[in-house]
PDB file of N, CA and C in Angstrom:
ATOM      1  N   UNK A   1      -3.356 -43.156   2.513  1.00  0.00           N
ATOM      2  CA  UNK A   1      -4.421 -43.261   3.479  1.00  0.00           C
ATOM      3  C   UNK A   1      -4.736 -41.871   3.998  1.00  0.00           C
ATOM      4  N   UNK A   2      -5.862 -42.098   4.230  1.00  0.00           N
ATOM      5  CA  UNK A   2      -6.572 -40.578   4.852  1.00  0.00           C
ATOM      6  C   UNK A   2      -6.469 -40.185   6.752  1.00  0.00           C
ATOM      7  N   UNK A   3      -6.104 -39.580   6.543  1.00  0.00           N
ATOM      8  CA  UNK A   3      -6.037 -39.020   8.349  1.00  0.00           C
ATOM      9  C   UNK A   3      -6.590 -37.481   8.838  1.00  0.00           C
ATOM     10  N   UNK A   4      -7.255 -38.277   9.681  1.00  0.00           N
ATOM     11  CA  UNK A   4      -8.222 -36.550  10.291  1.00  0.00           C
ATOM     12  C   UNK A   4      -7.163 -36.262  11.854  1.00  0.00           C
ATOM     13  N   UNK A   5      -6.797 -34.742  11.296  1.00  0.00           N
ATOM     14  CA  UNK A   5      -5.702 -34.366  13.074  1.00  0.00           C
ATOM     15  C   UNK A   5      -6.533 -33.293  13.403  1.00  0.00           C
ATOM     16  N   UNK A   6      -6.598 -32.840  14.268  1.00  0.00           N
ATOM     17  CA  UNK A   6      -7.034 -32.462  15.131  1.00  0.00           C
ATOM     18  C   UNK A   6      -5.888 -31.500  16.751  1.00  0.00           C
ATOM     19  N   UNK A   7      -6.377 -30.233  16.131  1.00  0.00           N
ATOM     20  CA  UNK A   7      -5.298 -29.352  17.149  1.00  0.00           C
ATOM     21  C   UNK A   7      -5.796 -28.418  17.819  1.00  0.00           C
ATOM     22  N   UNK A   8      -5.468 -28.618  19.365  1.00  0.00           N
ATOM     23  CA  UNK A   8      -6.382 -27.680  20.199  1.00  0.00           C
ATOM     24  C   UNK A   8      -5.016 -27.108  20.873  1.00  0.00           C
ATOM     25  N   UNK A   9      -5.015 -25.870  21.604  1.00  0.00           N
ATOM     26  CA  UNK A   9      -4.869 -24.726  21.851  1.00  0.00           C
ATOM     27  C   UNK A   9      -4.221 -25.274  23.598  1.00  0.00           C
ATOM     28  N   UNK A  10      -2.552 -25.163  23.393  1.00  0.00           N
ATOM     29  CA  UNK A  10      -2.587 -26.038  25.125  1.00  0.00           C
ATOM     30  C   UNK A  10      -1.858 -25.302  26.056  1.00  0.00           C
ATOM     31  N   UNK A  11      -1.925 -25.329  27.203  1.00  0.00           N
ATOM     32  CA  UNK A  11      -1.625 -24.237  27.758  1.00  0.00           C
ATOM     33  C   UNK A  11      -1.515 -22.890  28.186  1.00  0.00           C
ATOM     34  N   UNK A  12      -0.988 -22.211  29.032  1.00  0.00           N
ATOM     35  CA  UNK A  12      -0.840 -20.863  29.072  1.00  0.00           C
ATOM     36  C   UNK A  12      -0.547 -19.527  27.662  1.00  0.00           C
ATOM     37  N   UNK A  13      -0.597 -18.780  27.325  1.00  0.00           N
ATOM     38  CA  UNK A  13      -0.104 -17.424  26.397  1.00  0.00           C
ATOM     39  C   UNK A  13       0.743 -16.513  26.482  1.00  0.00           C
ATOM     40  N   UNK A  14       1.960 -16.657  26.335  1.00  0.00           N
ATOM     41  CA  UNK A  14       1.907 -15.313  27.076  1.00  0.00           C
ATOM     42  C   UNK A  14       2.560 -14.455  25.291  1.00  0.00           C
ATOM     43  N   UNK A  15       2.348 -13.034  25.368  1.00  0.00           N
ATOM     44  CA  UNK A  15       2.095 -12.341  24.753  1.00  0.00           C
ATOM     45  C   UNK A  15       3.376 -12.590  23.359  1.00  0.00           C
ATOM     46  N   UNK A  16       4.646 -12.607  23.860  1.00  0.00           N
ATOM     47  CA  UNK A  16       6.425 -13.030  23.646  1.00  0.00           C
ATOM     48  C   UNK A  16       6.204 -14.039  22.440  1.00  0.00           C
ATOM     49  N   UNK A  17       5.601 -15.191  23.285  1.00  0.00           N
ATOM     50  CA  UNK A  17       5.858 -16.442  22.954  1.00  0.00           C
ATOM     51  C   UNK A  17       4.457 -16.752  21.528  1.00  0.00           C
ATOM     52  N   UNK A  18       3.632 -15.965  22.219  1.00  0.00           N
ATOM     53  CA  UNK A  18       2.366 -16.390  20.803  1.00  0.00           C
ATOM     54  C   UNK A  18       2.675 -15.552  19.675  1.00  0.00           C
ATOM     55  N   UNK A  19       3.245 -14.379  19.798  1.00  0.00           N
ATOM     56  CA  UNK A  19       3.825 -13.639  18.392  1.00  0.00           C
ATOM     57  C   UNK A  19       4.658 -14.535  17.501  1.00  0.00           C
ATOM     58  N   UNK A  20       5.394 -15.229  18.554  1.00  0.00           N
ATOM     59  CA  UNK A  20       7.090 -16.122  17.780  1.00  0.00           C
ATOM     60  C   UNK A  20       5.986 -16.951  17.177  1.00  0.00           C
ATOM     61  N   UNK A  21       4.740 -18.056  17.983  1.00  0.00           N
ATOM     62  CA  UNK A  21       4.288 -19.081  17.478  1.00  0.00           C
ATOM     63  C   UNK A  21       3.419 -19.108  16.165  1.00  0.00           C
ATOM     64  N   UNK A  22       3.039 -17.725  16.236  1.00  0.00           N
ATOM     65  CA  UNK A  22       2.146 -17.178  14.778  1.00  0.00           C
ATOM     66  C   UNK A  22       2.931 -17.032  13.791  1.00  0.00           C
ATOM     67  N   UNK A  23       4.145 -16.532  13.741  1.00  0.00           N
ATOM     68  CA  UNK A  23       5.406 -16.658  12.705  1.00  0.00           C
ATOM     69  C   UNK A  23       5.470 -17.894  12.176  1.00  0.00           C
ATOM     70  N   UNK A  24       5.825 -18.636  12.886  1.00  0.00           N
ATOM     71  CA  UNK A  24       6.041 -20.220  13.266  1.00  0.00           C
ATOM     72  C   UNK A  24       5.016 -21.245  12.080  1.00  0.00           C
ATOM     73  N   UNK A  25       3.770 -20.980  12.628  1.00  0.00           N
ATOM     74  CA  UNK A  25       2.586 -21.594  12.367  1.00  0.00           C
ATOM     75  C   UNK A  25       2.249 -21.040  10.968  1.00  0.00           C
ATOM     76  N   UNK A  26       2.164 -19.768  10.419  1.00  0.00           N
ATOM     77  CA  UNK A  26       2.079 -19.372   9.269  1.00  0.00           C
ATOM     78  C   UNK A  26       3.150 -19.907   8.444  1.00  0.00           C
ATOM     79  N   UNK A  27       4.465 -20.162   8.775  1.00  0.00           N
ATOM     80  CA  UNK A  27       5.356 -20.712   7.476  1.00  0.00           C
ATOM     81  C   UNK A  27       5.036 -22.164   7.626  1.00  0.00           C
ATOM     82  N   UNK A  28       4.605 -23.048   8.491  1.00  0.00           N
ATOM     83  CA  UNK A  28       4.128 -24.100   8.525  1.00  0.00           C
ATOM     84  C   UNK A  28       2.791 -24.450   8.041  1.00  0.00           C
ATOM     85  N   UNK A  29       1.832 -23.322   8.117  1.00  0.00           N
ATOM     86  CA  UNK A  29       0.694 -23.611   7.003  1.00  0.00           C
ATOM     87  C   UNK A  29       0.813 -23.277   5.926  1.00  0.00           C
ATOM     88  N   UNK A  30       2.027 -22.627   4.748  1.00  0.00           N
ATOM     89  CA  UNK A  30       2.573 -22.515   3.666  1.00  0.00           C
ATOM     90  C   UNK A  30       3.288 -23.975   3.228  1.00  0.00           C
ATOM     91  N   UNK A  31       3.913 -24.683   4.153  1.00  0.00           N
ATOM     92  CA  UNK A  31       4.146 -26.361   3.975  1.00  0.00           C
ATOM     93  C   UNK A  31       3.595 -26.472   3.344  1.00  0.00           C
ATOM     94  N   UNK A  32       2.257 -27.251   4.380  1.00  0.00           N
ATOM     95  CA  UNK A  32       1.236 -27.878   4.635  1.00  0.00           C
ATOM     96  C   UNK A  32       0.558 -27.670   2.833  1.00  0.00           C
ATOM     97  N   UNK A  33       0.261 -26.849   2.470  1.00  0.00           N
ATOM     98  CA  UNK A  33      -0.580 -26.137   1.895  1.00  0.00           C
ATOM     99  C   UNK A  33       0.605 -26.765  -0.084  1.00  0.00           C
ATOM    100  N   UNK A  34       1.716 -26.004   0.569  1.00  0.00           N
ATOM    101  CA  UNK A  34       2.710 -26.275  -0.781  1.00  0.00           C
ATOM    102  C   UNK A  34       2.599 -28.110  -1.219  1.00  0.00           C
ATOM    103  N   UNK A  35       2.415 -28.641   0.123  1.00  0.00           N
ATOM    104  CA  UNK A  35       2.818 -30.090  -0.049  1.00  0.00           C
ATOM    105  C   UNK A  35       1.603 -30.997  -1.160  1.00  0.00           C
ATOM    106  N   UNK A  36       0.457 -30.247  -0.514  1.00  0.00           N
ATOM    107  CA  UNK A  36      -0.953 -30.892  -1.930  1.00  0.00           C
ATOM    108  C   UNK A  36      -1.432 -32.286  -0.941  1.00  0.00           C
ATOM    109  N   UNK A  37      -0.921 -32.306   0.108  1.00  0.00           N
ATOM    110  CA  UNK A  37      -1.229 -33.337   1.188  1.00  0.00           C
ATOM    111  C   UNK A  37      -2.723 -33.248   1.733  1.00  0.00           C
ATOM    112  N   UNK A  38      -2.806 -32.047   2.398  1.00  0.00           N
ATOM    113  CA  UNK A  38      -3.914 -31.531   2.599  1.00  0.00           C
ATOM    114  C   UNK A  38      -4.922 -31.539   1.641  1.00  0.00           C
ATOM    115  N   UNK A  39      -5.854 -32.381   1.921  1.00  0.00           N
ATOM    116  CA  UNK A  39      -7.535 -32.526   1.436  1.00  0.00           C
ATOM    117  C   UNK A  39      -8.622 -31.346   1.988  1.00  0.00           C
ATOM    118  N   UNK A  40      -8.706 -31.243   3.124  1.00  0.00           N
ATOM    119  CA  UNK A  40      -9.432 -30.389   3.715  1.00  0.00           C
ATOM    120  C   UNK A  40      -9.052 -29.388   5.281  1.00  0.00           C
ATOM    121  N   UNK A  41      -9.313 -28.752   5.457  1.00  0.00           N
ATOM    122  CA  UNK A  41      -8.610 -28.225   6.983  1.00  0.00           C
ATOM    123  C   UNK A  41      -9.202 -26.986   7.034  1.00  0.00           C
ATOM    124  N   UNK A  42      -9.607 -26.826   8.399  1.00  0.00           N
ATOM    125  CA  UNK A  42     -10.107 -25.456   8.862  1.00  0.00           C
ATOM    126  C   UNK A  42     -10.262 -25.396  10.443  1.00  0.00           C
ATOM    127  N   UNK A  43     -11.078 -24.198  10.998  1.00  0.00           N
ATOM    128  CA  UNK A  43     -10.706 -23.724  12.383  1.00  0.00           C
ATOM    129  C   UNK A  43     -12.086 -24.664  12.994  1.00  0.00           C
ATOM    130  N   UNK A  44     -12.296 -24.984  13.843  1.00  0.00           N
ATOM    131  CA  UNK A  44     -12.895 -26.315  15.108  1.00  0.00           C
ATOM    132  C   UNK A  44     -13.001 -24.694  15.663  1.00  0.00           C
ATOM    133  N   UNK A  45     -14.505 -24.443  15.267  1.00  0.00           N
ATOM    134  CA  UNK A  45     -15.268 -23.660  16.393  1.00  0.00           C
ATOM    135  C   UNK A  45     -15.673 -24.115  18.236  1.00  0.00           C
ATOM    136  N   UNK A  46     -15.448 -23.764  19.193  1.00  0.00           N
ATOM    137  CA  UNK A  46     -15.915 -23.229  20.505  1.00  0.00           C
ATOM    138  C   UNK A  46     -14.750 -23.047  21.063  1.00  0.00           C
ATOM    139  N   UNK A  47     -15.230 -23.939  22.582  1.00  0.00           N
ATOM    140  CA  UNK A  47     -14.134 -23.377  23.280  1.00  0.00           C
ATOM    141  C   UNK A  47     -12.336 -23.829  23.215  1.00  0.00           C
ATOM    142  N   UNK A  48     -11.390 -23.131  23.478  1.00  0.00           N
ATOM    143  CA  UNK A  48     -10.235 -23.461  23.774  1.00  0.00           C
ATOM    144  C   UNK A  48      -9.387 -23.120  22.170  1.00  0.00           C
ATOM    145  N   UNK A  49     -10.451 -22.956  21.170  1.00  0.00           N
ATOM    146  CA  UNK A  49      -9.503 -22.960  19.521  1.00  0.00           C
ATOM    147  C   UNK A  49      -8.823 -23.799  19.277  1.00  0.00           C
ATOM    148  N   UNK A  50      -8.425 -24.212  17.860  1.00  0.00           N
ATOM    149  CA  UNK A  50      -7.461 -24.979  17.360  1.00  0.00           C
ATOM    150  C   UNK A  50      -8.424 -24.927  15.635  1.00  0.00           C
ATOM    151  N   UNK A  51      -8.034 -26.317  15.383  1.00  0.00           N
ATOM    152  CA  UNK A  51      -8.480 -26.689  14.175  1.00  0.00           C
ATOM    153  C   UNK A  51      -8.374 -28.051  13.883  1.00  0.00           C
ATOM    154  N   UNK A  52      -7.957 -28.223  12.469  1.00  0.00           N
ATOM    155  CA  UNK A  52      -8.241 -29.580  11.768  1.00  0.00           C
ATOM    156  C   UNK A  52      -8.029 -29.466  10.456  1.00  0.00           C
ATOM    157  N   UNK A  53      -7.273 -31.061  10.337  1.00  0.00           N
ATOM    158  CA  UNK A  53      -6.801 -30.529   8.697  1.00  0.00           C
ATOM    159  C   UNK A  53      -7.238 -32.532   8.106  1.00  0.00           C
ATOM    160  N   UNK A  54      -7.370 -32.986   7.302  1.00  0.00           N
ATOM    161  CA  UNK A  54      -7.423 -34.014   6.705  1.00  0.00           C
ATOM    162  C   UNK A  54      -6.469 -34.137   5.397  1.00  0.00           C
ATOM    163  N   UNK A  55      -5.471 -35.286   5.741  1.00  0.00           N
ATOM    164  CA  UNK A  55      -3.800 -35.279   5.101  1.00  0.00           C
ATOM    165  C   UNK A  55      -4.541 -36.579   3.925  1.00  0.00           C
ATOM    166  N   UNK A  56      -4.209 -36.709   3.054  1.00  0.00           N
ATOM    167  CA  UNK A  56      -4.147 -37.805   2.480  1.00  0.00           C
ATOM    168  C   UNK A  56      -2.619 -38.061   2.131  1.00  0.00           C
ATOM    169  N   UNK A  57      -1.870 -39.007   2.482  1.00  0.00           N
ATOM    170  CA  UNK A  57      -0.707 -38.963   2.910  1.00  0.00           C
ATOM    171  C   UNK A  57      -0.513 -41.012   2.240  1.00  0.00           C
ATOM    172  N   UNK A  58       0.997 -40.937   1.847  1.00  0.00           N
ATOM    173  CA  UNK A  58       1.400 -42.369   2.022  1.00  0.00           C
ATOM    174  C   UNK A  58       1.817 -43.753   3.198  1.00  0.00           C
ATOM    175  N   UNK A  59       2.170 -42.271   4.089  1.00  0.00           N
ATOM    176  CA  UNK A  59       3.360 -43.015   5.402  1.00  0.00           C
ATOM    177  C   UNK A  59       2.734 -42.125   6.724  1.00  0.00           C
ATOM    178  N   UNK A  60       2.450 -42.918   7.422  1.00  0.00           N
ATOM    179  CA  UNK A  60       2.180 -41.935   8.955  1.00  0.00           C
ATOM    180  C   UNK A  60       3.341 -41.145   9.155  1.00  0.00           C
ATOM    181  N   UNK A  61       4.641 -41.337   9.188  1.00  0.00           N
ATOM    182  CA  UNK A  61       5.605 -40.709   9.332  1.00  0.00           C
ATOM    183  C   UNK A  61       5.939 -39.179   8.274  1.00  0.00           C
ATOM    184  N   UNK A  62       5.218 -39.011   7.615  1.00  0.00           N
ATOM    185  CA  UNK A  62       4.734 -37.688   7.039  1.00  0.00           C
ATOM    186  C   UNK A  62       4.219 -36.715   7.670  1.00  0.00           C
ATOM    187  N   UNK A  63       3.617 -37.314   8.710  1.00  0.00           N
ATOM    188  CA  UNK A  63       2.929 -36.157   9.499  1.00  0.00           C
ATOM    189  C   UNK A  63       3.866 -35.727  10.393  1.00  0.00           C
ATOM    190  N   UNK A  64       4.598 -35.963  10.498  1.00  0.00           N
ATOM    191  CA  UNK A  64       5.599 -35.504  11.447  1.00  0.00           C
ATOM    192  C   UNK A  64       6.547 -34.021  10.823  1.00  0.00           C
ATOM    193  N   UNK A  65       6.619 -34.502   9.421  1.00  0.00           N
ATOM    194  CA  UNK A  65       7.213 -33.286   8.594  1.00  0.00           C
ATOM    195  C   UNK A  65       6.219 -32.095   8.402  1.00  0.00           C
ATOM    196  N   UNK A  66       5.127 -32.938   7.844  1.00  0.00           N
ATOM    197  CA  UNK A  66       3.740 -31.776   7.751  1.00  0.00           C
ATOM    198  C   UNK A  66       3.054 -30.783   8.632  1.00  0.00           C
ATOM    199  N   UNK A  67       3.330 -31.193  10.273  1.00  0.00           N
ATOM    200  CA  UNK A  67       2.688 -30.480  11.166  1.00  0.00           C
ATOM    201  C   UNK A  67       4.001 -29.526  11.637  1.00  0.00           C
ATOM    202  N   UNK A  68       5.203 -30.432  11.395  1.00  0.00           N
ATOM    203  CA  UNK A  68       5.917 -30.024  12.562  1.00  0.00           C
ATOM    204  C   UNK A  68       6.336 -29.242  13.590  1.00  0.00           C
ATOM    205  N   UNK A  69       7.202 -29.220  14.034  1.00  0.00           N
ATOM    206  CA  UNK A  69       7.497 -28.620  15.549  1.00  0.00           C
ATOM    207  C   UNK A  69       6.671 -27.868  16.144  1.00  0.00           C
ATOM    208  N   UNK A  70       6.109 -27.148  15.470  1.00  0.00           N
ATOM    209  CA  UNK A  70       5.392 -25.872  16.241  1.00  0.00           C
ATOM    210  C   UNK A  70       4.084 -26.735  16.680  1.00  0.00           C
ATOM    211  N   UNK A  71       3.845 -27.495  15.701  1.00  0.00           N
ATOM    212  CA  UNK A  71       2.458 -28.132  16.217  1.00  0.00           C
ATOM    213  C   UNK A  71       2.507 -28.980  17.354  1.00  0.00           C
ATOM    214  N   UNK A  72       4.027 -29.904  17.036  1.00  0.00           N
ATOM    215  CA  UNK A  72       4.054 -30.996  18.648  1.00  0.00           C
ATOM    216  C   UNK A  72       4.494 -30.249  19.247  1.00  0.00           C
ATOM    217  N   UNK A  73       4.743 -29.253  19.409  1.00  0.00           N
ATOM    218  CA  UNK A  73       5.487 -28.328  20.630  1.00  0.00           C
ATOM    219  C   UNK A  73       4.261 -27.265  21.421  1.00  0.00           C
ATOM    220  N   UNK A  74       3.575 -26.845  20.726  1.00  0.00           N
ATOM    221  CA  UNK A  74       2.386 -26.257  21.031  1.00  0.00           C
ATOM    222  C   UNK A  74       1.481 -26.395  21.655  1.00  0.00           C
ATOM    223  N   UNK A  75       1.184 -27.742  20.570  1.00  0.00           N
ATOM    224  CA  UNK A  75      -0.836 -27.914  20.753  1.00  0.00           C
ATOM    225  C   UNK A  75      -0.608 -29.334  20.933  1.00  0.00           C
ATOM    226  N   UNK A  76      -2.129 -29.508  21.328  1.00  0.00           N
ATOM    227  CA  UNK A  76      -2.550 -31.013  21.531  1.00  0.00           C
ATOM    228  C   UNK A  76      -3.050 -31.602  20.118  1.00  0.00           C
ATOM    229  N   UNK A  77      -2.694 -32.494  19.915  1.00  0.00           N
ATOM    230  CA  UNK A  77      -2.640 -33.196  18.739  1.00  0.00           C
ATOM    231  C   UNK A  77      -3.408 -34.413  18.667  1.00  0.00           C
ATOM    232  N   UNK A  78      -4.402 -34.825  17.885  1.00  0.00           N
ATOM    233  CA  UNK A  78      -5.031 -36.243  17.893  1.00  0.00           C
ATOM    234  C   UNK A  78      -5.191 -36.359  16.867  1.00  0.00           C
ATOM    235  N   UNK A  79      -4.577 -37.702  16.334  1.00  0.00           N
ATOM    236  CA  UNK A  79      -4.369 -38.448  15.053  1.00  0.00           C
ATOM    237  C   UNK A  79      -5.518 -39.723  14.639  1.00  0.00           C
ATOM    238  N   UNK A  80      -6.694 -39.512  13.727  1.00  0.00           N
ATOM    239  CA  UNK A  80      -7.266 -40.753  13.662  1.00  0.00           C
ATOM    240  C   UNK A  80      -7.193 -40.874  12.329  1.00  0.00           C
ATOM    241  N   UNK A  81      -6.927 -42.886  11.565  1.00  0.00           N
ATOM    242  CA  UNK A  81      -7.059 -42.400  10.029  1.00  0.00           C
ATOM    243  C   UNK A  81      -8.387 -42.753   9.807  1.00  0.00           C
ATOM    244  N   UNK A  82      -8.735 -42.465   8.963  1.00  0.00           N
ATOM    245  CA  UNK A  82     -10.336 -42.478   8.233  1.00  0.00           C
ATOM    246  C   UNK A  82     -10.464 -43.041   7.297  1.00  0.00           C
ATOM    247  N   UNK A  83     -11.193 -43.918   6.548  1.00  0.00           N
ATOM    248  CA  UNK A  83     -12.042 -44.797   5.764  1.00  0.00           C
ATOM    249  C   UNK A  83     -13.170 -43.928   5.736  1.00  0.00           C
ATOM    250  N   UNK A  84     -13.740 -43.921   3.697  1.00  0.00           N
ATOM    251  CA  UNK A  84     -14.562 -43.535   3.020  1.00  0.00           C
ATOM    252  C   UNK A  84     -15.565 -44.432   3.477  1.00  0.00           C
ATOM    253  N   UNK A  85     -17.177 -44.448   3.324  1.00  0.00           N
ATOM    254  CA  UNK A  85     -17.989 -45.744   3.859  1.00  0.00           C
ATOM    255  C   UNK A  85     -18.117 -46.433   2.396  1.00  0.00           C
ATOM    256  N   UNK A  86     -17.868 -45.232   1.165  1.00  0.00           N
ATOM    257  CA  UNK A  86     -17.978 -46.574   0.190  1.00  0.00           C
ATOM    258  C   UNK A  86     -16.672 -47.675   0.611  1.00  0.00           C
ATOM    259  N   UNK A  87     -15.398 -47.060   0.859  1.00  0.00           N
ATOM    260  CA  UNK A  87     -14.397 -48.293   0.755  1.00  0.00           C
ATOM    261  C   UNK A  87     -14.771 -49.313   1.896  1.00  0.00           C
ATOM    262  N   UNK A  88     -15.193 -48.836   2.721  1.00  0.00           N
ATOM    263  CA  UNK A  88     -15.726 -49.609   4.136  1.00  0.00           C
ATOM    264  C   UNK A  88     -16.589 -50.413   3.361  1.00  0.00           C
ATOM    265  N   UNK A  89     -17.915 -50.188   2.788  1.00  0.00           N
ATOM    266  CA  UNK A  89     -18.677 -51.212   2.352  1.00  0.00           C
ATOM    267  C   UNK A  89     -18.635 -52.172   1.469  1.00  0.00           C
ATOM    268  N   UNK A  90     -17.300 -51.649   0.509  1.00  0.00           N
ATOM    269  CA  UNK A  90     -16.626 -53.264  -0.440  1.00  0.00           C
ATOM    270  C   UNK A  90     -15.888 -53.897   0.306  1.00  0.00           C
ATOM    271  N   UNK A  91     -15.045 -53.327   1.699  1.00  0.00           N
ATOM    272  CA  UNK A  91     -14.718 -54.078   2.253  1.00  0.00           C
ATOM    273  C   UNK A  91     -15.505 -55.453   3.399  1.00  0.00           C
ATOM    274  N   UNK A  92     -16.447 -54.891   3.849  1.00  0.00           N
ATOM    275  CA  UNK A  92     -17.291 -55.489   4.300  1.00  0.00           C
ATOM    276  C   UNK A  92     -17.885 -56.588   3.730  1.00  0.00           C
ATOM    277  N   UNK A  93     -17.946 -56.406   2.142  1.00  0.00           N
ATOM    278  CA  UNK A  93     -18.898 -57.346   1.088  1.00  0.00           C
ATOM    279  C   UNK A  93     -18.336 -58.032   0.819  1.00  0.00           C
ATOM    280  N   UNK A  94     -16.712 -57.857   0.370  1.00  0.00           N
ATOM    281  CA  UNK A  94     -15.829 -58.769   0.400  1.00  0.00           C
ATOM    282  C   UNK A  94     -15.023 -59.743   1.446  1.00  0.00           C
ATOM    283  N   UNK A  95     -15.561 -59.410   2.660  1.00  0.00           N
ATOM    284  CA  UNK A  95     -15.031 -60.189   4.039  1.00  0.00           C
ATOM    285  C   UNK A  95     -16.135 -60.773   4.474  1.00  0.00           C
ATOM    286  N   UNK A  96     -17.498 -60.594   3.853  1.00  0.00           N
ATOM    287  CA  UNK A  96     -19.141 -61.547   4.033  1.00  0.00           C
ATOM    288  C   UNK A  96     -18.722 -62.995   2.949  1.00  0.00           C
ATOM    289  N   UNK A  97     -18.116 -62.214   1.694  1.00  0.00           N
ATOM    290  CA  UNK A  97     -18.055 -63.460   0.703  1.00  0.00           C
ATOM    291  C   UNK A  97     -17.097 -64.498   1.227  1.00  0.00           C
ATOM    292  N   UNK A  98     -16.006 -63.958   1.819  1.00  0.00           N
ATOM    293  CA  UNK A  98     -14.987 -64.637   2.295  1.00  0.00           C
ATOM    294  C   UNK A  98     -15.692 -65.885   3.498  1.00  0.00           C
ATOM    295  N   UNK A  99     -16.811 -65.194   4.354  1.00  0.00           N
ATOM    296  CA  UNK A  99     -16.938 -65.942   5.341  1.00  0.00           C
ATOM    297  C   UNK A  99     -17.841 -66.527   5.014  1.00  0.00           C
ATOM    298  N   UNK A 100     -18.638 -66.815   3.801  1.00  0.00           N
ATOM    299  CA  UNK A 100     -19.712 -67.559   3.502  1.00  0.00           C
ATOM    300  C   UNK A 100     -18.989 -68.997   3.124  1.00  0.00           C
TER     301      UNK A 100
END
């Protein structure tokens, strides 16, 4: 199944701590990237920064390995999964036939 996340930028900076988190975040987007999980992902232009990545993944519990720590420890995180509208619309056609 497909999942769109979504990561924004939380809290304070201070200079120490965002050097360690860029270390951090770069061997974690080498994961991400090694794993072949990732469909699409890039930077969520305006205010506050972050980004977005789209996992095609087996188990929700993947994402937990894929983002990890630095991301739940960091940033704000929002998880939605996503449906194609073609699969949406055989599903639909097939739950009309059902109810006819």
């Amino acid at each position: 199944m497909k999942y769109f996340v979504k990561w924004t930028c939380a809290g304070a900076r201070s200079e120490v701590k965002s050097s360690h988190i860029e270390d951090e975040m770069s061997r974690q987007f080498e994961h991400i990237e090694k794993s072949g999980k990732m469909k699409e992902g890039g930077a969520i232009l305006g205010k506050g920064g972050g980004g977005y990545f789209i996992f095609d993944i087996d188990r929700p519990s993947e994402l937990l390995s894929l983002l990890g720590r630095v991301f739940w420890e960091n940033f704000e995180v929002e998880i939605h999964p996503v449906v194609a509208y073609k699969e949406m619309g055989e599903y639909m056609k097939a739950e009309y036939k059902k109810a006819a």
